[in-house]
C-alpha atoms as a PDB file:
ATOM      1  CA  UNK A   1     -19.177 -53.357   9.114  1.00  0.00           C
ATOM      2  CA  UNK A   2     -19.320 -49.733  10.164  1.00  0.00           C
ATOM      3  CA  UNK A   3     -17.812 -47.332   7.615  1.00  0.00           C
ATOM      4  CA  UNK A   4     -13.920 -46.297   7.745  1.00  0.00           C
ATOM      5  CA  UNK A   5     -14.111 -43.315   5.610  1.00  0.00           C
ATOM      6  CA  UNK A   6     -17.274 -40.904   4.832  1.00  0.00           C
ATOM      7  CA  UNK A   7     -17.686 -39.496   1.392  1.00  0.00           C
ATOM      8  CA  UNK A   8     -20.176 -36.841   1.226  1.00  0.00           C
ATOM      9  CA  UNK A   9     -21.423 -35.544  -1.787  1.00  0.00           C
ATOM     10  CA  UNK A  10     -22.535 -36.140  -5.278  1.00  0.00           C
ATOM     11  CA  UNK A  11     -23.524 -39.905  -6.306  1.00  0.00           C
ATOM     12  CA  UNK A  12     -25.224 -40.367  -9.453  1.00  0.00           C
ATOM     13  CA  UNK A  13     -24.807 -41.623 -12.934  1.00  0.00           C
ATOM     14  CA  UNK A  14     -21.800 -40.564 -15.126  1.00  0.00           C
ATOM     15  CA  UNK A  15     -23.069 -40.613 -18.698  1.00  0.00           C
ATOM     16  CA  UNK A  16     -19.220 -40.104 -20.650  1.00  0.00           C
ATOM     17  CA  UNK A  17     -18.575 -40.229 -24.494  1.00  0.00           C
ATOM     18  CA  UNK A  18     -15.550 -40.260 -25.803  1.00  0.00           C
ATOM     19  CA  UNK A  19     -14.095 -40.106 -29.267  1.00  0.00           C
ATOM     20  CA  UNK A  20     -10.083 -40.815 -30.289  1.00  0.00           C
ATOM     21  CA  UNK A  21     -10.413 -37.480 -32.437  1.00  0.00           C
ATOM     22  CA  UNK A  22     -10.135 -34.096 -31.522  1.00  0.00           C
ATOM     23  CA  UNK A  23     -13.781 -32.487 -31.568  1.00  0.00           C
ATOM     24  CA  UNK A  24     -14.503 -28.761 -32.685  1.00  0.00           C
ATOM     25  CA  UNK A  25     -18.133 -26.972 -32.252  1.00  0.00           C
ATOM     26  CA  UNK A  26     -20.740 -28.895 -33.860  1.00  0.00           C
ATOM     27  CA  UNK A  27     -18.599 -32.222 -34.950  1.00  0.00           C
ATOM     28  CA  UNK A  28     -20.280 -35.886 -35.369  1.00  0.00           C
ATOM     29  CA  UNK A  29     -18.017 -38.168 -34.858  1.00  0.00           C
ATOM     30  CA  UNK A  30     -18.009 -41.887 -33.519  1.00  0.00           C
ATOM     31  CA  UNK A  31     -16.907 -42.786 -30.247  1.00  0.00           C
ATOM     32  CA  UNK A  32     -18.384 -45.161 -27.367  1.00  0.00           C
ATOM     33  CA  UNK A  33     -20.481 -43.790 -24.605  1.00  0.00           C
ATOM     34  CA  UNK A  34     -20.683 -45.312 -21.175  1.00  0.00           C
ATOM     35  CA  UNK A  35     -23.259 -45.028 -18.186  1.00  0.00           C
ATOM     36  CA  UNK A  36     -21.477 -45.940 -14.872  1.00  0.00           C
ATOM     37  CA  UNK A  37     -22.191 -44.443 -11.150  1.00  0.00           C
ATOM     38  CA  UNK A  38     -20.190 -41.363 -11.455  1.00  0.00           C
ATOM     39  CA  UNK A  39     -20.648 -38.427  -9.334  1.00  0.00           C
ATOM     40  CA  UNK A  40     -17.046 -36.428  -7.328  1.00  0.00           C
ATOM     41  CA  UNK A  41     -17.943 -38.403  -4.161  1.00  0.00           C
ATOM     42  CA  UNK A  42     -18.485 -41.781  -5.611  1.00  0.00           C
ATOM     43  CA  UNK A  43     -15.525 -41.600  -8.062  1.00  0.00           C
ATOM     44  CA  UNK A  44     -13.216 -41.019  -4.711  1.00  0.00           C
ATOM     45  CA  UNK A  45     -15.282 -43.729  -2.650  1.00  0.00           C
ATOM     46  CA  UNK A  46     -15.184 -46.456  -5.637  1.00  0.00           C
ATOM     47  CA  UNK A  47     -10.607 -45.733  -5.912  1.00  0.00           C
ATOM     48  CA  UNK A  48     -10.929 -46.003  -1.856  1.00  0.00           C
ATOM     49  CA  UNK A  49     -12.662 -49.282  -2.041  1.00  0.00           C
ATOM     50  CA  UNK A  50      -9.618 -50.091  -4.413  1.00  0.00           C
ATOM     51  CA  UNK A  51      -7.136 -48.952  -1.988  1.00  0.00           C
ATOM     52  CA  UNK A  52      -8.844 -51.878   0.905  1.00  0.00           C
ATOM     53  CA  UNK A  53     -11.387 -48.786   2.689  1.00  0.00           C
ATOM     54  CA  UNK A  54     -14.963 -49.154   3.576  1.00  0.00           C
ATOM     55  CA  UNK A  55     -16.182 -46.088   2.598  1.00  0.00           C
ATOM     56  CA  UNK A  56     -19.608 -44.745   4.082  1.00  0.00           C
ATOM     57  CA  UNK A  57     -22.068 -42.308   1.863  1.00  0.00           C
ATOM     58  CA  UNK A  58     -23.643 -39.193   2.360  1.00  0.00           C
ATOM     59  CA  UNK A  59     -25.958 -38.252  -0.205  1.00  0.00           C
ATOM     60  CA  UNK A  60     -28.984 -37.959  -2.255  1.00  0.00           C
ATOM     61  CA  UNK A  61     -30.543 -40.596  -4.492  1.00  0.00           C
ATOM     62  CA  UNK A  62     -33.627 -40.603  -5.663  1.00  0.00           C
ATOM     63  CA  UNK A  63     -36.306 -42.959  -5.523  1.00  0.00           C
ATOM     64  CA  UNK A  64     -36.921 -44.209  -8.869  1.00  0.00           C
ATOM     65  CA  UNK A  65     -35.784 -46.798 -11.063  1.00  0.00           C
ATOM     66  CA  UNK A  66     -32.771 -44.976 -11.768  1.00  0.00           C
ATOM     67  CA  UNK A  67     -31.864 -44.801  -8.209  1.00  0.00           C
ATOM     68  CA  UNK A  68     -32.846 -48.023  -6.928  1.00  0.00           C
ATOM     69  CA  UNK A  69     -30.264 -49.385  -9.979  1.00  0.00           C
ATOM     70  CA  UNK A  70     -27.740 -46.826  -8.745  1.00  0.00           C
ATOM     71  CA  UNK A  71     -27.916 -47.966  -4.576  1.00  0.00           C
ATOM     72  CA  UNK A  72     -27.811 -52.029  -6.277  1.00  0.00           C
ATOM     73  CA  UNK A  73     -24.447 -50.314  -8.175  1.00  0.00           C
ATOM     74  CA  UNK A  74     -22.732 -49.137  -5.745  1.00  0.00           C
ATOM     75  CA  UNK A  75     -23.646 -51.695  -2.730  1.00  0.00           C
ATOM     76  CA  UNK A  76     -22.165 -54.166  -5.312  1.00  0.00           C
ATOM     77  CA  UNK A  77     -18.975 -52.626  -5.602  1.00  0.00           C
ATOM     78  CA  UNK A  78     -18.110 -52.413  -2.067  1.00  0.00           C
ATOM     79  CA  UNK A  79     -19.830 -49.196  -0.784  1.00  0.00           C
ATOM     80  CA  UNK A  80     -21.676 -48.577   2.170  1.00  0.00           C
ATOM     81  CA  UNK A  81     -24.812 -47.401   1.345  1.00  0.00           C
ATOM     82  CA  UNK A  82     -27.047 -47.663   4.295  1.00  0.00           C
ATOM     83  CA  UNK A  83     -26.883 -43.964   5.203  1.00  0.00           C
ATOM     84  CA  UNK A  84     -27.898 -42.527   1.877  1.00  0.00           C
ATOM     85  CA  UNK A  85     -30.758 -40.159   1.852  1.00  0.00           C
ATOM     86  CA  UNK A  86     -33.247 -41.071  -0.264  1.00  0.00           C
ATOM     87  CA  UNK A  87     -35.504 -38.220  -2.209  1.00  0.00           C
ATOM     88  CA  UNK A  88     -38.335 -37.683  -4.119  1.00  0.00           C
ATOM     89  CA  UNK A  89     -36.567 -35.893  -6.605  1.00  0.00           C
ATOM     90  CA  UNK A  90     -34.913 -37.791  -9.926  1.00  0.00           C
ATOM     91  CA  UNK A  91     -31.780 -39.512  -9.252  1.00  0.00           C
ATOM     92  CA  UNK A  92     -28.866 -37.092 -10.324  1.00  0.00           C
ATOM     93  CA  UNK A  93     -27.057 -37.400 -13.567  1.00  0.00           C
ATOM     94  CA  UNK A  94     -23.839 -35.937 -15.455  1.00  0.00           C
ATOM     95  CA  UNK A  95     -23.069 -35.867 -19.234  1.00  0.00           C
ATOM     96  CA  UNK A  96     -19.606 -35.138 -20.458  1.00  0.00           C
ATOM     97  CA  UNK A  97     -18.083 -35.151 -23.909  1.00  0.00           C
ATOM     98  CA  UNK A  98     -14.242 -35.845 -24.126  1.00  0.00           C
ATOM     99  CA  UNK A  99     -12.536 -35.832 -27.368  1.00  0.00           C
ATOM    100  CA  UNK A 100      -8.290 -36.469 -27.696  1.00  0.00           C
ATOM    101  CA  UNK A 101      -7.072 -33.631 -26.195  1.00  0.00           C
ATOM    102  CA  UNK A 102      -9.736 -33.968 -22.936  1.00  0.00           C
ATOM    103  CA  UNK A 103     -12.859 -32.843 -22.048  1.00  0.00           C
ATOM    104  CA  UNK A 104     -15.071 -31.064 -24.602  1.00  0.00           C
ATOM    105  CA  UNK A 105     -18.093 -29.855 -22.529  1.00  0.00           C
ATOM    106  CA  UNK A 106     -19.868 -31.328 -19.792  1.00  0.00           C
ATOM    107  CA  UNK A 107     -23.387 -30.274 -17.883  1.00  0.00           C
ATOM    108  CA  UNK A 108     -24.082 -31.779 -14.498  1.00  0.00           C
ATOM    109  CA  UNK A 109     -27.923 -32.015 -13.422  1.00  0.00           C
ATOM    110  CA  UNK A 110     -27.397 -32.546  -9.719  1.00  0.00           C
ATOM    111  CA  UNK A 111     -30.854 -31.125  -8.640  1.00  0.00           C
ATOM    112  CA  UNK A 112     -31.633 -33.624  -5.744  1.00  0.00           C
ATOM    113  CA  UNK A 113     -28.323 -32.974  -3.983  1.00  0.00           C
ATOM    114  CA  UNK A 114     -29.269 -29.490  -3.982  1.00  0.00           C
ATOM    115  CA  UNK A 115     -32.118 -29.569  -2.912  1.00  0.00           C
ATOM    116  CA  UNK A 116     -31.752 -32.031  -0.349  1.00  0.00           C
ATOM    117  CA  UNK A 117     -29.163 -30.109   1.892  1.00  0.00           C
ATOM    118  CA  UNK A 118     -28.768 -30.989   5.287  1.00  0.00           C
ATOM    119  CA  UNK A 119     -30.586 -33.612   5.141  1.00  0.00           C
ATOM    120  CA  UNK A 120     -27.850 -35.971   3.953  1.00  0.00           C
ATOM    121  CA  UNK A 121     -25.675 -35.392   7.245  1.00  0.00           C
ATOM    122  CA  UNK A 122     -28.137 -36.463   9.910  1.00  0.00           C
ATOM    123  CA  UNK A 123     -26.308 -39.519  10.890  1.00  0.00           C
ATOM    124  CA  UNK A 124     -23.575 -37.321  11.739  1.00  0.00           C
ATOM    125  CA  UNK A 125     -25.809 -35.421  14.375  1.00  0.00           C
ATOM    126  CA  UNK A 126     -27.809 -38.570  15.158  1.00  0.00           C
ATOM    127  CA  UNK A 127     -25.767 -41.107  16.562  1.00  0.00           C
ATOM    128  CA  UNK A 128     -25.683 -43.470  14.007  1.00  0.00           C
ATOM    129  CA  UNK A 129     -22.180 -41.684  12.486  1.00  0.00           C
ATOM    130  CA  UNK A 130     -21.398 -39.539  15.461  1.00  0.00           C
ATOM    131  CA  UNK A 131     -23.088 -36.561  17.533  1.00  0.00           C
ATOM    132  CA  UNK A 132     -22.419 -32.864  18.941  1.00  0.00           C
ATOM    133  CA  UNK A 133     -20.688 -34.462  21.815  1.00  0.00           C
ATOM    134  CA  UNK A 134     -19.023 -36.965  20.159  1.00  0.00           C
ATOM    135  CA  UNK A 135     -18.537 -35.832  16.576  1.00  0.00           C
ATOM    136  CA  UNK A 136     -16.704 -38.225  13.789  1.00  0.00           C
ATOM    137  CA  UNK A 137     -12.842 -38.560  14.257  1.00  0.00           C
ATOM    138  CA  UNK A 138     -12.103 -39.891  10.946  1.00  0.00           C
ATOM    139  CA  UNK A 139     -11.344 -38.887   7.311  1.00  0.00           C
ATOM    140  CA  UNK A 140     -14.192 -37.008   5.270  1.00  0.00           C
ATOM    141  CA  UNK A 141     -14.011 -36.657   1.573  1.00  0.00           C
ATOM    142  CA  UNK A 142     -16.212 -33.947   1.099  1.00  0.00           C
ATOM    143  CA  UNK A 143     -17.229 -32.264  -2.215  1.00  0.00           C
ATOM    144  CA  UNK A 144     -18.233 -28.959  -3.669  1.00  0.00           C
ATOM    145  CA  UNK A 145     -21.442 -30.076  -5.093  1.00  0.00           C
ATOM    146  CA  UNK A 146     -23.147 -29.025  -1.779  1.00  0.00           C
ATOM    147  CA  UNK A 147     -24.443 -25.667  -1.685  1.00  0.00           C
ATOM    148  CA  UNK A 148     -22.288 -22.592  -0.733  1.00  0.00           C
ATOM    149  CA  UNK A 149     -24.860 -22.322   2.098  1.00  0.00           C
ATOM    150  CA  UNK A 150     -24.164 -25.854   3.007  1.00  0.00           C
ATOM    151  CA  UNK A 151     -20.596 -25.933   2.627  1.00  0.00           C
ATOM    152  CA  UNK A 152     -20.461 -22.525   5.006  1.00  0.00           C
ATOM    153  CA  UNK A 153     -22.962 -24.347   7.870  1.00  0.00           C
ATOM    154  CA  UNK A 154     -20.301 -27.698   7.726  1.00  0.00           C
ATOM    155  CA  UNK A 155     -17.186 -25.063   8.090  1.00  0.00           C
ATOM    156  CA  UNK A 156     -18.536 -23.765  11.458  1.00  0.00           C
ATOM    157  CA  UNK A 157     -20.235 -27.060  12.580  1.00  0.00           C
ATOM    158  CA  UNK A 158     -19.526 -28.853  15.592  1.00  0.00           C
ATOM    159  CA  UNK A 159     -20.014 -32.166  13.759  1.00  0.00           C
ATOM    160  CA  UNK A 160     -17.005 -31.715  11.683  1.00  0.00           C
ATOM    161  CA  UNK A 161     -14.609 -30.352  14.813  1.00  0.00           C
ATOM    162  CA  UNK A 162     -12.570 -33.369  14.965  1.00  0.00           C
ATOM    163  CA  UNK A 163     -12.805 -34.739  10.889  1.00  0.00           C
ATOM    164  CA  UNK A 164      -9.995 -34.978   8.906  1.00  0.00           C
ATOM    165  CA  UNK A 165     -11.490 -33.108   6.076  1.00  0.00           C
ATOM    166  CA  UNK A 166     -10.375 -33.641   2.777  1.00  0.00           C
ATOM    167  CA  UNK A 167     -12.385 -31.549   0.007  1.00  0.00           C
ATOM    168  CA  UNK A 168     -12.721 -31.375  -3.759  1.00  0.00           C
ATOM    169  CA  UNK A 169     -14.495 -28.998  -5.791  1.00  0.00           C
ATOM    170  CA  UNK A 170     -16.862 -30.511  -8.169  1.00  0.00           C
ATOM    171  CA  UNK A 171     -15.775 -28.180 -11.333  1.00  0.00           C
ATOM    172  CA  UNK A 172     -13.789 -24.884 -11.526  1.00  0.00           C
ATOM    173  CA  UNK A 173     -17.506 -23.023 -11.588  1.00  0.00           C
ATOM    174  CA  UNK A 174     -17.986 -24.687  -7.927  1.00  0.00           C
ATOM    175  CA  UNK A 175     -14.885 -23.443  -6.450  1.00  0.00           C
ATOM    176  CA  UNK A 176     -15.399 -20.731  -4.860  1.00  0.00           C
ATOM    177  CA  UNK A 177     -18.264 -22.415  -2.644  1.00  0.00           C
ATOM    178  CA  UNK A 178     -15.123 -23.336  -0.592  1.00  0.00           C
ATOM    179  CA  UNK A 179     -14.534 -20.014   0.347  1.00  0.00           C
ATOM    180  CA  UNK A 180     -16.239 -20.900   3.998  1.00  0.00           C
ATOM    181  CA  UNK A 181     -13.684 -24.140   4.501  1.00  0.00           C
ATOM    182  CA  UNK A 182     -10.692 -22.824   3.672  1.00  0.00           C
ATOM    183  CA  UNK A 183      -9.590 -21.987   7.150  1.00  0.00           C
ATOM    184  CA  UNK A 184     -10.596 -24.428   8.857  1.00  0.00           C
ATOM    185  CA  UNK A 185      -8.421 -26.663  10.770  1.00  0.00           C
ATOM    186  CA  UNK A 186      -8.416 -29.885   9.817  1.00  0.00           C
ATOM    187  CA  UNK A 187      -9.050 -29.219   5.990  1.00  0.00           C
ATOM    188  CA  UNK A 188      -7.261 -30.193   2.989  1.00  0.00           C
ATOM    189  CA  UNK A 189      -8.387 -28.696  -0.120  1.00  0.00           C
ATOM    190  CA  UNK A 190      -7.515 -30.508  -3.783  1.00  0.00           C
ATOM    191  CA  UNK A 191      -7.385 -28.020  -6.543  1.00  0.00           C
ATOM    192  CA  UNK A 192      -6.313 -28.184 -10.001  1.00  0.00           C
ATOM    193  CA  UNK A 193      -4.835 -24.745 -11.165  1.00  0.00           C
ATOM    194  CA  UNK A 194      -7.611 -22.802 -12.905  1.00  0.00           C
ATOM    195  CA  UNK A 195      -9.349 -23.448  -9.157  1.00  0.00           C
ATOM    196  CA  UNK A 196      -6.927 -22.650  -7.535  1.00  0.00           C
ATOM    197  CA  UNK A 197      -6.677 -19.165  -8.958  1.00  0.00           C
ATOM    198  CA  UNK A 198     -10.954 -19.015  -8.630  1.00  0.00           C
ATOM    199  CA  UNK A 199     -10.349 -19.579  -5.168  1.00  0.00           C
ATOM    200  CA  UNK A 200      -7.594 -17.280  -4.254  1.00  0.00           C
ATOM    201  CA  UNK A 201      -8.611 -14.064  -7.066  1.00  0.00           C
ATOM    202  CA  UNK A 202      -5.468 -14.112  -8.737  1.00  0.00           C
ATOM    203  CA  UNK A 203      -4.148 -15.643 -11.898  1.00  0.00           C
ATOM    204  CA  UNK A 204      -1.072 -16.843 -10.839  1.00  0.00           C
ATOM    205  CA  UNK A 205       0.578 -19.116 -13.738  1.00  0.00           C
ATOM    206  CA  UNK A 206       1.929 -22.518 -11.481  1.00  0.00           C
ATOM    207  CA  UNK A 207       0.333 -24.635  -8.936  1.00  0.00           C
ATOM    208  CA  UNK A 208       3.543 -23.834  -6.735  1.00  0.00           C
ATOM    209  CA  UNK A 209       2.651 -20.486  -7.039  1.00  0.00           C
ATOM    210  CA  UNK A 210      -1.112 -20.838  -6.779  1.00  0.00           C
ATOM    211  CA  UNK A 211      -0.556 -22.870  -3.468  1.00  0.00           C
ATOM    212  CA  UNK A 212       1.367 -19.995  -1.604  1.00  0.00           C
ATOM    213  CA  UNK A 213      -1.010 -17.479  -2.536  1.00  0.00           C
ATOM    214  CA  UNK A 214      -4.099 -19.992  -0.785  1.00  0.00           C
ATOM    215  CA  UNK A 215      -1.651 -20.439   2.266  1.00  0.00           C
ATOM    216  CA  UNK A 216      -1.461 -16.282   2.437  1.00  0.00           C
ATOM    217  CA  UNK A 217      -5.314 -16.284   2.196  1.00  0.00           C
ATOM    218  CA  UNK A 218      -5.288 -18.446   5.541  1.00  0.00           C
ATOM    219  CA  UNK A 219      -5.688 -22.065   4.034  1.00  0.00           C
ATOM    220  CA  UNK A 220      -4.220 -24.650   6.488  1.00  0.00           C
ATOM    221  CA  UNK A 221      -2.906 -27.116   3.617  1.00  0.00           C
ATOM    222  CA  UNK A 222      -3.571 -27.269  -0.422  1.00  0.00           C
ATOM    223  CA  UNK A 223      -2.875 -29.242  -3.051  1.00  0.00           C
ATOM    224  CA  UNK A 224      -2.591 -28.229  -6.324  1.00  0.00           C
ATOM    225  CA  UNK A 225      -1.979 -29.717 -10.046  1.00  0.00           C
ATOM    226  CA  UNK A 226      -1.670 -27.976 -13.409  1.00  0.00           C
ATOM    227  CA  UNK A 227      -2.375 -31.142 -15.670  1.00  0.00           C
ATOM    228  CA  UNK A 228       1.429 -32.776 -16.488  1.00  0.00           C
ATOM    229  CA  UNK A 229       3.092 -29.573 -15.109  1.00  0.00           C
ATOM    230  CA  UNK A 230       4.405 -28.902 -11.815  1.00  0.00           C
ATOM    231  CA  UNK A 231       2.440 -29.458  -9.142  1.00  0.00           C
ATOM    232  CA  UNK A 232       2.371 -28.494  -4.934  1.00  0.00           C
ATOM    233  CA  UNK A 233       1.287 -29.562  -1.361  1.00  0.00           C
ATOM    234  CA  UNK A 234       1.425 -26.540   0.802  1.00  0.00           C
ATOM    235  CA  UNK A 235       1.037 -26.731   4.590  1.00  0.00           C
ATOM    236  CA  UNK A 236       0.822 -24.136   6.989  1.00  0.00           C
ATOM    237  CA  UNK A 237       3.931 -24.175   9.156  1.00  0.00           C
ATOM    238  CA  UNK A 238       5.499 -26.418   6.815  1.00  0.00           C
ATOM    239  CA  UNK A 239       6.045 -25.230   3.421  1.00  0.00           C
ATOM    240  CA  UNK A 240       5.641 -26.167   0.196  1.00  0.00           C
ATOM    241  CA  UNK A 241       6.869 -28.996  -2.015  1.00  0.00           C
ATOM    242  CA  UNK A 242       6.918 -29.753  -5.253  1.00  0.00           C
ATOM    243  CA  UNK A 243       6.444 -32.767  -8.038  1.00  0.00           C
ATOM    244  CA  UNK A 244       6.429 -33.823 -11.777  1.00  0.00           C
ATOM    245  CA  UNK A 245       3.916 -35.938 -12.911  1.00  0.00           C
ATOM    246  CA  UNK A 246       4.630 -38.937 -14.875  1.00  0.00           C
ATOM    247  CA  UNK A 247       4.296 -38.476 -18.447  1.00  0.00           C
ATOM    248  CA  UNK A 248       1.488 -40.521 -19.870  1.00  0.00           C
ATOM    249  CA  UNK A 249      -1.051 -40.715 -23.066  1.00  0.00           C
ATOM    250  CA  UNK A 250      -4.003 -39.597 -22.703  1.00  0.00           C
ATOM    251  CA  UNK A 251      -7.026 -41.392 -22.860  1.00  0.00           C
ATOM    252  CA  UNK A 252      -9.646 -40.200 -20.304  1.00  0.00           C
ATOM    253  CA  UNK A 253      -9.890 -37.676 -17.582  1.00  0.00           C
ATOM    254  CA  UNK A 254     -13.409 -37.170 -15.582  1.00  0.00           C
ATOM    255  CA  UNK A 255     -12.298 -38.727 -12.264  1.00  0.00           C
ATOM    256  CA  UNK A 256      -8.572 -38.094 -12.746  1.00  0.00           C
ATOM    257  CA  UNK A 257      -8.489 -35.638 -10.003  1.00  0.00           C
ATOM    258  CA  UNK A 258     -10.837 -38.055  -7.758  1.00  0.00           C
ATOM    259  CA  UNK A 259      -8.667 -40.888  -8.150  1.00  0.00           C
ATOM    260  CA  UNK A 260      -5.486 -38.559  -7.614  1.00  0.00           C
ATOM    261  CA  UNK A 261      -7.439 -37.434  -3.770  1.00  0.00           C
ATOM    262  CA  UNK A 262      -8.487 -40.800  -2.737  1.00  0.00           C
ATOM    263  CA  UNK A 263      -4.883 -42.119  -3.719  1.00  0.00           C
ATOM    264  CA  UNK A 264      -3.076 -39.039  -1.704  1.00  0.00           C
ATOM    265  CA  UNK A 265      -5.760 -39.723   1.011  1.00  0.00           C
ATOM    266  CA  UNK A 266      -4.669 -43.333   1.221  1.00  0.00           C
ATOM    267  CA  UNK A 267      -1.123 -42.727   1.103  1.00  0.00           C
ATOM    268  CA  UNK A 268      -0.902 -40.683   4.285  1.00  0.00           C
ATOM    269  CA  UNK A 269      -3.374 -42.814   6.083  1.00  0.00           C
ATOM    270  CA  UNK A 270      -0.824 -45.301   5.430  1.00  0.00           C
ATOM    271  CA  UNK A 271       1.738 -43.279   6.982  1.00  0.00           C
ATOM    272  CA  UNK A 272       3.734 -42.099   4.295  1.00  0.00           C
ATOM    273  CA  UNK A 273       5.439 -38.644   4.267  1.00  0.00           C
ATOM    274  CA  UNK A 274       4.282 -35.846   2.359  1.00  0.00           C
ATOM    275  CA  UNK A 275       6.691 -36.391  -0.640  1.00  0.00           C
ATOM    276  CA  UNK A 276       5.993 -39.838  -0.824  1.00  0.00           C
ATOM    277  CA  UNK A 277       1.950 -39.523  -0.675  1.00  0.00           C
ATOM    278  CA  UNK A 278       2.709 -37.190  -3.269  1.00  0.00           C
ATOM    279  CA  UNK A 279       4.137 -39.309  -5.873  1.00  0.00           C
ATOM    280  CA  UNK A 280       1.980 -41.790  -4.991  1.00  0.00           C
ATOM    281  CA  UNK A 281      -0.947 -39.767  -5.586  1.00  0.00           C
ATOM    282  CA  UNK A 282       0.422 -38.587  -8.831  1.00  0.00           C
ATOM    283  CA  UNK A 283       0.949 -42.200  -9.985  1.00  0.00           C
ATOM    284  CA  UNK A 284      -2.371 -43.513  -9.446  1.00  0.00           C
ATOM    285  CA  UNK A 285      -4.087 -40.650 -11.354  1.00  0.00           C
ATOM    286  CA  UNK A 286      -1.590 -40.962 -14.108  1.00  0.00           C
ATOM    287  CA  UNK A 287      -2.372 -44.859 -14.059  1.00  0.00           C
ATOM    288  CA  UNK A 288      -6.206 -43.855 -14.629  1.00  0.00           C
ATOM    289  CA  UNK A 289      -5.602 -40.988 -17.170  1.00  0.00           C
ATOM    290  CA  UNK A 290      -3.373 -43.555 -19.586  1.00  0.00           C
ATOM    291  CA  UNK A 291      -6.337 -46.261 -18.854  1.00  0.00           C
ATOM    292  CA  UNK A 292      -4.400 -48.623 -17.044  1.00  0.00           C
END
């Protein structure tokens, strides 16, 4: 079965400890710690498969042990993994720390993405996924993992002309590698606030706010959240609205925002209007944060 949705990006292992208590510099303190595919693309792809998609992915695994476990992972949960690249380079991982307020610290060794580059979107110049002359038509979750270089050759590429783009930075560090996409057409860019503001150069205090200033800058539609505060879908040409989250306890939150684009993605697939996909979206992400 051929692929209904692309998700290009990082795929690797998620290594995430968590303790109920809130963690200063230094602390010891129990918790559990988990090992699951992780990664911005594979947390959207694995709430897609959810959600009834067949997501396709474009990315880098290596080819160790690590990697061959990962590919068995992921094939297993419903992903279509026949276009991965696969490197030479150790499979990717990512280890974050998350106490009871959130997340402490986190460091993200994704070395073979990197280094990989362009090599992870031949099928989409190949034929296998589409062509120059007959580029893909569907949804693309893309995410800012890629390099800036990368992420500037995909804005201006003919293979991505008719995609319904839909990207995520991979950390507020990474998001101003979207700089290149911002204007371009068919994109849709997922922000929390402090991204928002890397993005645009200005500290403005709301994601309402935030959201205007991007649509000044040129951006064709963004979406931005502030945690449980207000958050906003701006469009070009058709304004901005906002929403409340739903008021939840906390228990987790690396993949909240992932969860919160694939759900939003869904939504309007589905046909529903931009309020509704909104509270939709904000639903399902505060479904994961609680641990529902």
């Amino acid at each position: 079965m051929a692929p209904d949705i692309l998700c290009i990006g990082a795929v690797l292992w998620d290594i995430i400890a968590r303790s109920p208590v809130l963690m200063a510099k230094g602390d010891d303190v129990p918790g559990r710690i988990d090992r699951v595919p992780g990664g911005v693309a594979m947390n959207i792809a694995a709430t897609l498969v959810r959600l009834g998609w067949h997501p396709g992915m474009l990315c880098a695994i290596g080819h160790d042990a690590e990697g061959a476990e990962l590919i068995a992972r992921i094939t297993g949960m419903g992903l279509d993994a026949a276009h991965v690249f696969r490197c030479e380079t150790p499979t990717d991982r990512y280890l974050a720390i998350e106490d009871s307020a959130g997340l402490v610290g986190a460091v993200a060794d994704a070395h073979s993405l990197e280094l990989a580059g362009a090599a992870i979107l031949t099928p989409l110049s190949d034929g296998r996924l589409g062509s120059r002359d007959a580029p893909w038509p569907g949804p693309v979750a893309l995410d800012g993992n890629l390099t800036t270089a990368l992420l500037a050759e995909i804005a201006a590429s003919p293979l991505f002309a008719k995609a319904d783009l839909r990207i995520a930075p991979a950390s507020p560090g990474k998001a101003d590698r979207l700089t290149p996409l911002l204007r371009h057409p068919g994109a849709t860019l997922y922000l929390n606030l402090f991204e928002a503001n890397v993005l645009s150069g200005h500290p403005d205090l709301t994601a309402p706010a935030a959201a205007r200033r991007l649509l000044d800058r040129g951006a064709e539609r963004v979406l931005v959240t502030d945690g449980p505060r207000l958050c906003a879908d701006a469009a070009h040409a058709r304004g901005v609205i906002e929403a409340l989250p739903p008021a939840v306890a906390l228990r987790r939150v690396t993949g909240a925002g992932d969860t919160f684009m694939a759900a939003h993605l869904t939504a309007e697939l589905h046909g529903l209007p931009r309020a509704a996909a909104l509270d939709a979206a904000l639903t399902a992400a505060a479904r994961f944060i609680s641990g529902d």
